[in-house]
PDB file of N, CA and C in Angstrom:
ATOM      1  N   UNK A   1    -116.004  11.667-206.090  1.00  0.00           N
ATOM      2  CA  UNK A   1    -114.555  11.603-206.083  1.00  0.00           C
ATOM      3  C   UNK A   1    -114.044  11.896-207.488  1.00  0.00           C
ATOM      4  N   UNK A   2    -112.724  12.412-208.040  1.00  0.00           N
ATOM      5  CA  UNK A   2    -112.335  12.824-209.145  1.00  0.00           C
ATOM      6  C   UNK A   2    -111.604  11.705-209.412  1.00  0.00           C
ATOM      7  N   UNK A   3    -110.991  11.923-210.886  1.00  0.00           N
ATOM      8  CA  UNK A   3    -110.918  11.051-211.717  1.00  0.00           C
ATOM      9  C   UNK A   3    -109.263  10.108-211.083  1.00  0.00           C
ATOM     10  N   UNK A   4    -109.638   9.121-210.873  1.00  0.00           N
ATOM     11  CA  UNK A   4    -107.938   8.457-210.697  1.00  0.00           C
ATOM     12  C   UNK A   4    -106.520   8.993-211.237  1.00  0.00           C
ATOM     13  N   UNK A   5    -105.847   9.227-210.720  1.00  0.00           N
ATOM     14  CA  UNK A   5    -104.408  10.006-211.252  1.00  0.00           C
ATOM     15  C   UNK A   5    -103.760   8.361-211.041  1.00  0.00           C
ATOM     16  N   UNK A   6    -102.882   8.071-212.607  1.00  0.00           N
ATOM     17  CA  UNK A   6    -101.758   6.922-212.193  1.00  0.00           C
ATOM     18  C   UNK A   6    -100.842   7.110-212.236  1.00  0.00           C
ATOM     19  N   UNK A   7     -99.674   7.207-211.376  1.00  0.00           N
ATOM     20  CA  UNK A   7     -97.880   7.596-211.463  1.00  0.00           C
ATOM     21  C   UNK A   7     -96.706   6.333-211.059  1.00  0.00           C
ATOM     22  N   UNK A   8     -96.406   6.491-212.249  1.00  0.00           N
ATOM     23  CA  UNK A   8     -95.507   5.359-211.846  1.00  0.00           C
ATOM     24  C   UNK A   8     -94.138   5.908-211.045  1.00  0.00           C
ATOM     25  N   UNK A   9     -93.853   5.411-209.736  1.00  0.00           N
ATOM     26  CA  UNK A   9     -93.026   5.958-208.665  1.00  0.00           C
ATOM     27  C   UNK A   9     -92.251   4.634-208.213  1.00  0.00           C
ATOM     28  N   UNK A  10     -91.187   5.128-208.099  1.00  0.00           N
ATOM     29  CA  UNK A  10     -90.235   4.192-207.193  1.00  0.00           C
ATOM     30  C   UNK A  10     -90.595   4.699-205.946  1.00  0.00           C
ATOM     31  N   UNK A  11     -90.565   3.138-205.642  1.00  0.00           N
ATOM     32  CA  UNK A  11     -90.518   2.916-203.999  1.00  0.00           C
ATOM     33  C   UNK A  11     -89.732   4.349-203.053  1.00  0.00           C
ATOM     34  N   UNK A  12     -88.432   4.890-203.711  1.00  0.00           N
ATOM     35  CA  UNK A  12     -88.133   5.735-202.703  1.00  0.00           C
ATOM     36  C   UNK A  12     -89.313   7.090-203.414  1.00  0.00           C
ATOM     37  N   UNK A  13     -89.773   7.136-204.627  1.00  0.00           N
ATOM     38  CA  UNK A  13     -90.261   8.442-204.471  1.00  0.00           C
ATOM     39  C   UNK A  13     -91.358   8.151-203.316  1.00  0.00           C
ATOM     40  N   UNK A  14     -91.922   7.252-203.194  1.00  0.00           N
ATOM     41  CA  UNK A  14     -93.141   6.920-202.634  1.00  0.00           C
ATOM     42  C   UNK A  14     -92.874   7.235-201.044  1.00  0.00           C
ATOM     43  N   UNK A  15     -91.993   6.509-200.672  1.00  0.00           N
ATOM     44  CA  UNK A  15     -90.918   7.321-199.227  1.00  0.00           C
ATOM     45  C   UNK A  15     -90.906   8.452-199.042  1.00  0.00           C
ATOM     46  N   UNK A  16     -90.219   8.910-200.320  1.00  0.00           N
ATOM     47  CA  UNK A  16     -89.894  10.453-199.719  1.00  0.00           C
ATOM     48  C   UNK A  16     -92.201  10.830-199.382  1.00  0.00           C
ATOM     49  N   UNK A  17     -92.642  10.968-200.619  1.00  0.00           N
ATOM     50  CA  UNK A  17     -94.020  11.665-200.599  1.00  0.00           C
ATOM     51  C   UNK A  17     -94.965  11.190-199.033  1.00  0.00           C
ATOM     52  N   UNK A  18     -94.442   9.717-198.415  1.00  0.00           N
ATOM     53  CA  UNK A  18     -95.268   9.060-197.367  1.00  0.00           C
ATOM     54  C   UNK A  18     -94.535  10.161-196.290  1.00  0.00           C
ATOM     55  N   UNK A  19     -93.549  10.854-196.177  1.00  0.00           N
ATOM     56  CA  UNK A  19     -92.753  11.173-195.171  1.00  0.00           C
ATOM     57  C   UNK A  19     -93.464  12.476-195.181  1.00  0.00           C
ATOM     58  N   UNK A  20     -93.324  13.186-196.628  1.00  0.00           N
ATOM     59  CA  UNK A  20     -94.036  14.156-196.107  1.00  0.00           C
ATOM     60  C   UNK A  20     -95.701  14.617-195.810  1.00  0.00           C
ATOM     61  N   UNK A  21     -96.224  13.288-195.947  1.00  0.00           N
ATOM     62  CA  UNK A  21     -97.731  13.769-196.224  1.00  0.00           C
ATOM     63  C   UNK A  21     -97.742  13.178-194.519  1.00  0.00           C
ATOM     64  N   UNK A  22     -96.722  12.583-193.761  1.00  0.00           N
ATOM     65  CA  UNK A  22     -97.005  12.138-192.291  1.00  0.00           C
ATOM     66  C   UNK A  22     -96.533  13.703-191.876  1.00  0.00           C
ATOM     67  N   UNK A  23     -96.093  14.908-192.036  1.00  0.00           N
ATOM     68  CA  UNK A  23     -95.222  15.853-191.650  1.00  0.00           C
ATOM     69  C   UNK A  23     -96.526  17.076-191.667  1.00  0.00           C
ATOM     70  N   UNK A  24     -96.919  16.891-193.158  1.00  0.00           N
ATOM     71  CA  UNK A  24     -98.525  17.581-193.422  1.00  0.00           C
ATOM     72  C   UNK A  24     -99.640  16.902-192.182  1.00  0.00           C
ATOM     73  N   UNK A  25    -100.038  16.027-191.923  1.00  0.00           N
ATOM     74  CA  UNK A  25    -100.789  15.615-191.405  1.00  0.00           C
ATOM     75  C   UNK A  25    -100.522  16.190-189.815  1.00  0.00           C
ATOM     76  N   UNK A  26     -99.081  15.485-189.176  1.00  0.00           N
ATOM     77  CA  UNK A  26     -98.701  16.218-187.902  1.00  0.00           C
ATOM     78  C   UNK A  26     -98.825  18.313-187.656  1.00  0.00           C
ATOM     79  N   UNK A  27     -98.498  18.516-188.829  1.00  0.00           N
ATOM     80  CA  UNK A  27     -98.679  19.881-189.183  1.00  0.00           C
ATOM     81  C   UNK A  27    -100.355  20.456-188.725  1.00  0.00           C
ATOM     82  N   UNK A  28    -101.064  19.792-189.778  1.00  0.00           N
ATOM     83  CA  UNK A  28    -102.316  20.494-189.314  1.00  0.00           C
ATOM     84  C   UNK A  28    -103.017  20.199-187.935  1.00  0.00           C
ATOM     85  N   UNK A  29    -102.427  18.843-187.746  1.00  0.00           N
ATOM     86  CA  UNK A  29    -103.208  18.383-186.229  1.00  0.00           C
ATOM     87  C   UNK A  29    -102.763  19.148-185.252  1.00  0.00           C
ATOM     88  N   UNK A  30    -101.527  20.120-185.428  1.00  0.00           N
ATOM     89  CA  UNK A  30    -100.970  20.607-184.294  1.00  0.00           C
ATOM     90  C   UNK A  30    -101.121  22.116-184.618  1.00  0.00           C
ATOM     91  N   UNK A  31    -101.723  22.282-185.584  1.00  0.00           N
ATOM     92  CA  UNK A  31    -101.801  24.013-186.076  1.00  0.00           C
ATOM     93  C   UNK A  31    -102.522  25.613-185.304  1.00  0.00           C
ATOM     94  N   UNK A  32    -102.102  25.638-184.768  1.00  0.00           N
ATOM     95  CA  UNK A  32    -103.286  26.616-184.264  1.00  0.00           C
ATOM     96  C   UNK A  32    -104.571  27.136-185.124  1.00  0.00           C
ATOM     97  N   UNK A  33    -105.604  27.049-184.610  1.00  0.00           N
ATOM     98  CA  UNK A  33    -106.547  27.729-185.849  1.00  0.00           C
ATOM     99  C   UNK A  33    -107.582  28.972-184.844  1.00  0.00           C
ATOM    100  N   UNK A  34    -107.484  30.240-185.650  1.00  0.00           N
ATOM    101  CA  UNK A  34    -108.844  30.628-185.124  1.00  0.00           C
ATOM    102  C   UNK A  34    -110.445  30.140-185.529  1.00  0.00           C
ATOM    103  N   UNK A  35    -111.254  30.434-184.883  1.00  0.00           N
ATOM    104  CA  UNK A  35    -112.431  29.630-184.939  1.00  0.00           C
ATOM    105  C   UNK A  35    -113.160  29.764-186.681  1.00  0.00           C
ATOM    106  N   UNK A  36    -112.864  31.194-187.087  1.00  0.00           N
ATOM    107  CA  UNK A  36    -112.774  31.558-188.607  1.00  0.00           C
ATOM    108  C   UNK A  36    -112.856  30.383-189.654  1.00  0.00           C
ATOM    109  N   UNK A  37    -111.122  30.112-189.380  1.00  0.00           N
ATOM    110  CA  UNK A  37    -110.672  29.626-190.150  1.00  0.00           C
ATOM    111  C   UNK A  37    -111.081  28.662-190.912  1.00  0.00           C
ATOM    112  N   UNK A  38    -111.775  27.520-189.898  1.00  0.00           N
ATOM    113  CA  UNK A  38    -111.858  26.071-190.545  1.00  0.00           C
ATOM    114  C   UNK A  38    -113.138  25.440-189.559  1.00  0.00           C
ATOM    115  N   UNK A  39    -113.799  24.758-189.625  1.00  0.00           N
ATOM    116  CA  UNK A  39    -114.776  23.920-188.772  1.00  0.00           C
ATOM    117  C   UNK A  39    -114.146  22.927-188.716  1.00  0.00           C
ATOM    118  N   UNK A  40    -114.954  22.491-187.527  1.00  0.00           N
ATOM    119  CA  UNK A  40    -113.880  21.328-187.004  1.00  0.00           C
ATOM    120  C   UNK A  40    -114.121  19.983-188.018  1.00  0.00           C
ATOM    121  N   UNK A  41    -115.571  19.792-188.618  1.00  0.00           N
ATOM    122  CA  UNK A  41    -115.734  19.252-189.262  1.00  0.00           C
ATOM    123  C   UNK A  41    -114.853  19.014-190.734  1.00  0.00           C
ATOM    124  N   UNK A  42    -114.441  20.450-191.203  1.00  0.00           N
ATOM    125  CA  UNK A  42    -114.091  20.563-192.535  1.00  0.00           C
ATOM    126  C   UNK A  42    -112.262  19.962-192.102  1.00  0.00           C
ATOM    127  N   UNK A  43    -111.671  20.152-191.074  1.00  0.00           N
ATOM    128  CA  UNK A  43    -110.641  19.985-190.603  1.00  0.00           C
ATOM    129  C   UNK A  43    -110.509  18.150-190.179  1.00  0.00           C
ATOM    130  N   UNK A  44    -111.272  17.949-189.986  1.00  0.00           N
ATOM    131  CA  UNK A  44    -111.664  16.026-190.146  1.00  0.00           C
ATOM    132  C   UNK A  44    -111.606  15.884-191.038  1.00  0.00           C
ATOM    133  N   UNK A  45    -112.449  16.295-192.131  1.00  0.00           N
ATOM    134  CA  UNK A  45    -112.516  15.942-193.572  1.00  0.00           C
ATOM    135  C   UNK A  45    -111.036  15.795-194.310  1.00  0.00           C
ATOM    136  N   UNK A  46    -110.184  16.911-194.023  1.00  0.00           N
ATOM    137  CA  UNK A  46    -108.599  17.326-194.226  1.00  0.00           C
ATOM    138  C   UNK A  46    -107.768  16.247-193.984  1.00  0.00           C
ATOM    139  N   UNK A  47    -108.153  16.145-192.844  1.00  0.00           N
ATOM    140  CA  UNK A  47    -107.052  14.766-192.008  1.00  0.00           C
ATOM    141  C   UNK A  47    -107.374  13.605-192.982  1.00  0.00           C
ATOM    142  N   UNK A  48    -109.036  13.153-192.679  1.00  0.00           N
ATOM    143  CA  UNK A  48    -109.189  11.983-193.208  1.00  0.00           C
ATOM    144  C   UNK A  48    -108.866  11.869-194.926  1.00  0.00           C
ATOM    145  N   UNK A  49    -108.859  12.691-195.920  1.00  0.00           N
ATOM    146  CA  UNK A  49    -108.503  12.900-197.341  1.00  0.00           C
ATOM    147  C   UNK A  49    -107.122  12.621-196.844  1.00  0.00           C
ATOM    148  N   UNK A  50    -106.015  13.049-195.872  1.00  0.00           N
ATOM    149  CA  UNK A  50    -104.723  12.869-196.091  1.00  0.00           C
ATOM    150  C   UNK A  50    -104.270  11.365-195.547  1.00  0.00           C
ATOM    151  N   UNK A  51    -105.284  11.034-194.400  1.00  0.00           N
ATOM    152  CA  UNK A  51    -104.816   9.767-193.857  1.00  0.00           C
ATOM    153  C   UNK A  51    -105.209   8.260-195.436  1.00  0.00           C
ATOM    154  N   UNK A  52    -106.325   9.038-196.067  1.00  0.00           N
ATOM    155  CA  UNK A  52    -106.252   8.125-197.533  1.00  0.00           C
ATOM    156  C   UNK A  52    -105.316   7.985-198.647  1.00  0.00           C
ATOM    157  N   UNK A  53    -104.927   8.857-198.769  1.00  0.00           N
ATOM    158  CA  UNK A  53    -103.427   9.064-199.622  1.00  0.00           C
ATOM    159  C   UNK A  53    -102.274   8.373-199.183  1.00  0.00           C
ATOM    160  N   UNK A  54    -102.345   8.369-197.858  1.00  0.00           N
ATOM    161  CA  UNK A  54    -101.352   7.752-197.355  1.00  0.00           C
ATOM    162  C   UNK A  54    -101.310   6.087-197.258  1.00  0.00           C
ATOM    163  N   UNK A  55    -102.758   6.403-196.968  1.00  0.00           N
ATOM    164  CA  UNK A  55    -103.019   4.391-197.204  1.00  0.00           C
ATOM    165  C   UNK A  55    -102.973   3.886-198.475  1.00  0.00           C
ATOM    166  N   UNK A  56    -103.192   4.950-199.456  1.00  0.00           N
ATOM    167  CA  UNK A  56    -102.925   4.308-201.034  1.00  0.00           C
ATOM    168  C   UNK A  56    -101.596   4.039-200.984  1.00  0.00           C
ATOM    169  N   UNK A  57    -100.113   4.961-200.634  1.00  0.00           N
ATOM    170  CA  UNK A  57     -99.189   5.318-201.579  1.00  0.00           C
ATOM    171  C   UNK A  57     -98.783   4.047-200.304  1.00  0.00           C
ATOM    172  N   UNK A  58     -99.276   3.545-199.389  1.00  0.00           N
ATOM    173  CA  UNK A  58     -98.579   2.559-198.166  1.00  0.00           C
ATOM    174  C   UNK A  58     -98.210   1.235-199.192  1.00  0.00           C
ATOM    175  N   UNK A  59     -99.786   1.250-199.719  1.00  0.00           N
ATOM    176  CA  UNK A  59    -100.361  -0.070-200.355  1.00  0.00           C
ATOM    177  C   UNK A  59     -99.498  -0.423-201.691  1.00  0.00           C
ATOM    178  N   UNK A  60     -99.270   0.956-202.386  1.00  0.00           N
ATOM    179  CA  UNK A  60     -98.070   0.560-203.645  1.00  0.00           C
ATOM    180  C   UNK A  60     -96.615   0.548-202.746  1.00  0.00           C
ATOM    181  N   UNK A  61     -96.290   0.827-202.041  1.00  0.00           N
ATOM    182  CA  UNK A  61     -95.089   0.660-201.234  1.00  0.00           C
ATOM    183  C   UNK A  61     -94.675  -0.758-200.978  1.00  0.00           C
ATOM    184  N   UNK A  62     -95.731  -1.952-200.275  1.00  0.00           N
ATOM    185  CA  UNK A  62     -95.833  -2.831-199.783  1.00  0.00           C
ATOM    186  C   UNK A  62     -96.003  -3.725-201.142  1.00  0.00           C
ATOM    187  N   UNK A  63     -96.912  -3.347-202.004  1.00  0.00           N
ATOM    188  CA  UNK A  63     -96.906  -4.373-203.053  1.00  0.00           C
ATOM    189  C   UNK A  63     -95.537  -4.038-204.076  1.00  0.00           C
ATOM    190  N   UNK A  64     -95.176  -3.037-204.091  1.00  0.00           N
ATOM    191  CA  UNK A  64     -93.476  -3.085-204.830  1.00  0.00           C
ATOM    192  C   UNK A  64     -92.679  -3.984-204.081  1.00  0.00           C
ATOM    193  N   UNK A  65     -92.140  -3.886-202.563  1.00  0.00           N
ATOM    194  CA  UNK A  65     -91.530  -4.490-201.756  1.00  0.00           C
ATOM    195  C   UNK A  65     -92.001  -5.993-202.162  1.00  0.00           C
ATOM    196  N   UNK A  66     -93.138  -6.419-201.625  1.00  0.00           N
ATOM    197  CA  UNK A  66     -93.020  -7.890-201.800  1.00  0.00           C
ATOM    198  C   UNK A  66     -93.084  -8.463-203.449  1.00  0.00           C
ATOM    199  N   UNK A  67     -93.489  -7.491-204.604  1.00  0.00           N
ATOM    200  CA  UNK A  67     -93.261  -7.834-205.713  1.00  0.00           C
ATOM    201  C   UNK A  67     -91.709  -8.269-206.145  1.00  0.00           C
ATOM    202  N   UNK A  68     -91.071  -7.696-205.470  1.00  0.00           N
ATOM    203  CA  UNK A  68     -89.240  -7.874-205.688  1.00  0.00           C
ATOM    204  C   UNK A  68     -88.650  -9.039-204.611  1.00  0.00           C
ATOM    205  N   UNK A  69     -89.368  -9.607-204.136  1.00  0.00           N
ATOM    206  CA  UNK A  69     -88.959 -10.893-203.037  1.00  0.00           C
ATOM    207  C   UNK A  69     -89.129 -11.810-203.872  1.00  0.00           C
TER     208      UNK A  69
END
């Protein structure tokens, strides 16, 4: 895995980026592909790298929110 990136983001940037990486994700799951293109394997791999990003940027979302309660 490469080196940790740290960004400090407000909660809405973190919104806007969760909205679109759910838009990317619906995108490729619904993409047409010829057989060429991608293995189905390498196309799992895709999803699952995006469904992790998303669980990171969830996790600073949730700990900003309850940090401000």
């Amino acid at each position: 895995m490469s080196e940790p990136l740290h960004l400090d983001l407000t909660s809405r940037q973190c919104e806007i980026l969760l909205r679109g990486l759910r838009f990317v994700r619906s995108s490729r799951m619904l993409e047409f592909r010829d057989s060429s293109d991608m293995t189905d394997e390498e196309r799992k791999r895709e999803l699952a790298e995006i469904r992790e990003l998303q669980g990171l940027l969830d996790v600073g979302v949730t700990s900003q929110r309850t940090a401000r309660v």
